[in-house]
C-alpha atoms as a PDB file:
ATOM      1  CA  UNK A   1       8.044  10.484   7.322  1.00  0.00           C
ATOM      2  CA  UNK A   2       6.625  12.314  10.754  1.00  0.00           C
ATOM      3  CA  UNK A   3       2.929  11.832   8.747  1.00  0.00           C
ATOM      4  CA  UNK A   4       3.903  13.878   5.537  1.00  0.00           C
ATOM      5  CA  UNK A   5       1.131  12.706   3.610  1.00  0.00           C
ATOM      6  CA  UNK A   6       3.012  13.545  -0.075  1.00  0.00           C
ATOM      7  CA  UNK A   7       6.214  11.888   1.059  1.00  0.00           C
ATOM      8  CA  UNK A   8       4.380   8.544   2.292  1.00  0.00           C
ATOM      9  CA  UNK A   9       2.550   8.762  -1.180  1.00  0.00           C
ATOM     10  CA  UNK A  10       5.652   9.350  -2.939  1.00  0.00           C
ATOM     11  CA  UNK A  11       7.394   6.417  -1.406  1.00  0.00           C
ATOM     12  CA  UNK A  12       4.033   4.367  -1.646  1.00  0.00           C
ATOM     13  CA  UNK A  13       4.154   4.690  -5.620  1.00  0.00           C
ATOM     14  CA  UNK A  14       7.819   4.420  -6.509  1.00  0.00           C
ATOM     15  CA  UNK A  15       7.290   1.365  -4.525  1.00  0.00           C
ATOM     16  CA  UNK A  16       4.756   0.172  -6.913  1.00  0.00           C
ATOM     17  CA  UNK A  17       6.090   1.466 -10.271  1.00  0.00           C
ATOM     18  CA  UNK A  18       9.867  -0.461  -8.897  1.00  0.00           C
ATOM     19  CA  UNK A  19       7.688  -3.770  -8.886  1.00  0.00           C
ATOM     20  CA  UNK A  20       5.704  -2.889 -11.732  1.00  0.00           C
ATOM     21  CA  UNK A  21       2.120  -4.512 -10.531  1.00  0.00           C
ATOM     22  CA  UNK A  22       0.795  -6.237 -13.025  1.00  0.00           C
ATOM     23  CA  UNK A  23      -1.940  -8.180 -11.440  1.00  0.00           C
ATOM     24  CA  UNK A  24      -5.785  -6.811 -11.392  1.00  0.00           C
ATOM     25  CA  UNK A  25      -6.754  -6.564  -7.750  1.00  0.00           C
ATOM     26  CA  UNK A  26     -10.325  -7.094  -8.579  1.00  0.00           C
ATOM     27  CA  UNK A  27     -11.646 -10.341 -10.575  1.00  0.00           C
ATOM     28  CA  UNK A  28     -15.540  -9.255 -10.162  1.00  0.00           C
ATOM     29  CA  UNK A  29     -16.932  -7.143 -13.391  1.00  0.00           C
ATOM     30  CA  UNK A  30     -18.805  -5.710 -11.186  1.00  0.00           C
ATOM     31  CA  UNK A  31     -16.215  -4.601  -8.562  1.00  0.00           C
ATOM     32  CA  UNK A  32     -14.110  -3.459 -11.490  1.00  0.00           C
ATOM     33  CA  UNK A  33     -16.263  -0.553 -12.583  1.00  0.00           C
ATOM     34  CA  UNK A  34     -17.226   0.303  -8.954  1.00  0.00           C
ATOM     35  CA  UNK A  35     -13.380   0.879  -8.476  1.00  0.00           C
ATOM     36  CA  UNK A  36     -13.084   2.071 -11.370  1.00  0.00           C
ATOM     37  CA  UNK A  37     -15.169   5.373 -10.514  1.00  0.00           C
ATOM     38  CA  UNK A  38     -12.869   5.684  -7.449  1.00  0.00           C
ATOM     39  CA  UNK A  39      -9.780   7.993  -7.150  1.00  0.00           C
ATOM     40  CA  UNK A  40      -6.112   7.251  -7.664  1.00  0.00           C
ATOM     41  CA  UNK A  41      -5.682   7.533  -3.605  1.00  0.00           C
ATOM     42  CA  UNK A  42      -8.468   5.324  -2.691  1.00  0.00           C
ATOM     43  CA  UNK A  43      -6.921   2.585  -5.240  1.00  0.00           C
ATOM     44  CA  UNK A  44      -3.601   2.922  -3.318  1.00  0.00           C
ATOM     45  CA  UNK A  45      -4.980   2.329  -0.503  1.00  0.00           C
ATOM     46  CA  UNK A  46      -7.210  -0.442  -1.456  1.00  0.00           C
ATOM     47  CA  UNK A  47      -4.080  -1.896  -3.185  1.00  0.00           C
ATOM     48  CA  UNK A  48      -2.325  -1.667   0.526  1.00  0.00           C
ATOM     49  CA  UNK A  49      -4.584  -3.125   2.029  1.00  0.00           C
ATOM     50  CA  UNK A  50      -4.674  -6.006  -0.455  1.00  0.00           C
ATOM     51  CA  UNK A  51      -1.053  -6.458   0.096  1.00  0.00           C
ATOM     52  CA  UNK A  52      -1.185  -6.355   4.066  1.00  0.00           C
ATOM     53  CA  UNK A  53      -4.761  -7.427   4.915  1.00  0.00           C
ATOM     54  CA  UNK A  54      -3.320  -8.298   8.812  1.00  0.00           C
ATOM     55  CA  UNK A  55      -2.091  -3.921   9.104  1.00  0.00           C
ATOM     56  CA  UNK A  56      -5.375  -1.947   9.751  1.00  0.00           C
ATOM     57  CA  UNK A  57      -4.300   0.769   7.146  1.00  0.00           C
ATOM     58  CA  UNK A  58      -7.478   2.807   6.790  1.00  0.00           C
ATOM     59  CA  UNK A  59      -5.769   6.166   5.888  1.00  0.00           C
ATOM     60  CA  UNK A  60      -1.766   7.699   4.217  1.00  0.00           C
ATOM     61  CA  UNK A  61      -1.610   9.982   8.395  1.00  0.00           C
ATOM     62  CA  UNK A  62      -1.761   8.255  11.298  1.00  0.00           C
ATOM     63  CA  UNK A  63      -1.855   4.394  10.005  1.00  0.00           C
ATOM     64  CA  UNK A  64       2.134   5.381   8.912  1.00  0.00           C
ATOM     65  CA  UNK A  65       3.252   7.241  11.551  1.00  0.00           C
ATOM     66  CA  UNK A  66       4.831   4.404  13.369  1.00  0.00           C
ATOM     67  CA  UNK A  67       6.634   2.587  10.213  1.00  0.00           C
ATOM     68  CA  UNK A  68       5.046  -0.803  10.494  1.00  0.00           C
ATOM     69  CA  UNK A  69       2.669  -0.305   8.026  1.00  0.00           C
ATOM     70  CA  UNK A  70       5.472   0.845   5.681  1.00  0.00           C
ATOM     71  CA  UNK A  71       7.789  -2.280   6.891  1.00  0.00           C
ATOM     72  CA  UNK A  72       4.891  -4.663   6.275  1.00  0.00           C
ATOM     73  CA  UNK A  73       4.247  -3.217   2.901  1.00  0.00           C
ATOM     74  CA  UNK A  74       7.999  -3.280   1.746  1.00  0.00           C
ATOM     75  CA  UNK A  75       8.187  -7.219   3.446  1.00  0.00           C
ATOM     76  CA  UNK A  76       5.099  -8.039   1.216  1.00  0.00           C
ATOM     77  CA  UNK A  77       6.727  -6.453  -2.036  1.00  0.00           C
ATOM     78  CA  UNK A  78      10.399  -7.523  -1.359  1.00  0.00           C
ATOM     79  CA  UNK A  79      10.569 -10.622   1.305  1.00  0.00           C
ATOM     80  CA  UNK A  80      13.422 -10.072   3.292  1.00  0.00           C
ATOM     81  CA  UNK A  81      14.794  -6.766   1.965  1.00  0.00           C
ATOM     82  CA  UNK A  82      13.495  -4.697   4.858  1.00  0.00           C
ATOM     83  CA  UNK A  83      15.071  -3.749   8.318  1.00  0.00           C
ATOM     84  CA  UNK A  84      13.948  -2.855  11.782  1.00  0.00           C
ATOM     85  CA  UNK A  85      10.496  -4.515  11.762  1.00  0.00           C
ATOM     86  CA  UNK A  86       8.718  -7.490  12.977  1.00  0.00           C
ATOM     87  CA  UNK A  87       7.347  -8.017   9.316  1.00  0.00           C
ATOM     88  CA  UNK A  88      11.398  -9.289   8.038  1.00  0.00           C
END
């Protein structure tokens, strides 16, 4: 992706729509409206990091310029299905 930020994003959210997420990430009330106020890219990215709390993912640049990141994200979505990476 050589840290094209609309490609990663693109990938990021056919990846979610493919596995249709279904689940709330937050149970708090409280939480909920607090995320609720924030933007579509800091819910990806607190939905990441949900999915692969052991990957420091912080930001859609340099956190994905290496692939593991990605590879951890597609092992936590599809077990198994990804190649190349320490996370399969």
């Amino acid at each position: 992706m050589d840290g094209n930020l609309k490609l990663i994003l693109g990938l990021i959210w056919t990846l979610i729509l493919h596995y249709s997420i279904s689940m709330p990430m937050w149970d708090d009330e409280e939480e909920q409206e607090e995320k609720a106020q924030a933007t579509p890219k800091q819910r990806l990215l607190g939905w990441i990091q949900n999915k692969i709390p052991q990957m420091p993912v912080t930001n859609f640049k340099s956190n994905w310029q290496d692939g593991t990141a990605l590879g951890a994200l597609v092992d936590n979505c599809a077990p198994g299905e990804c190649w190349g990476s320490d996370f399969c």
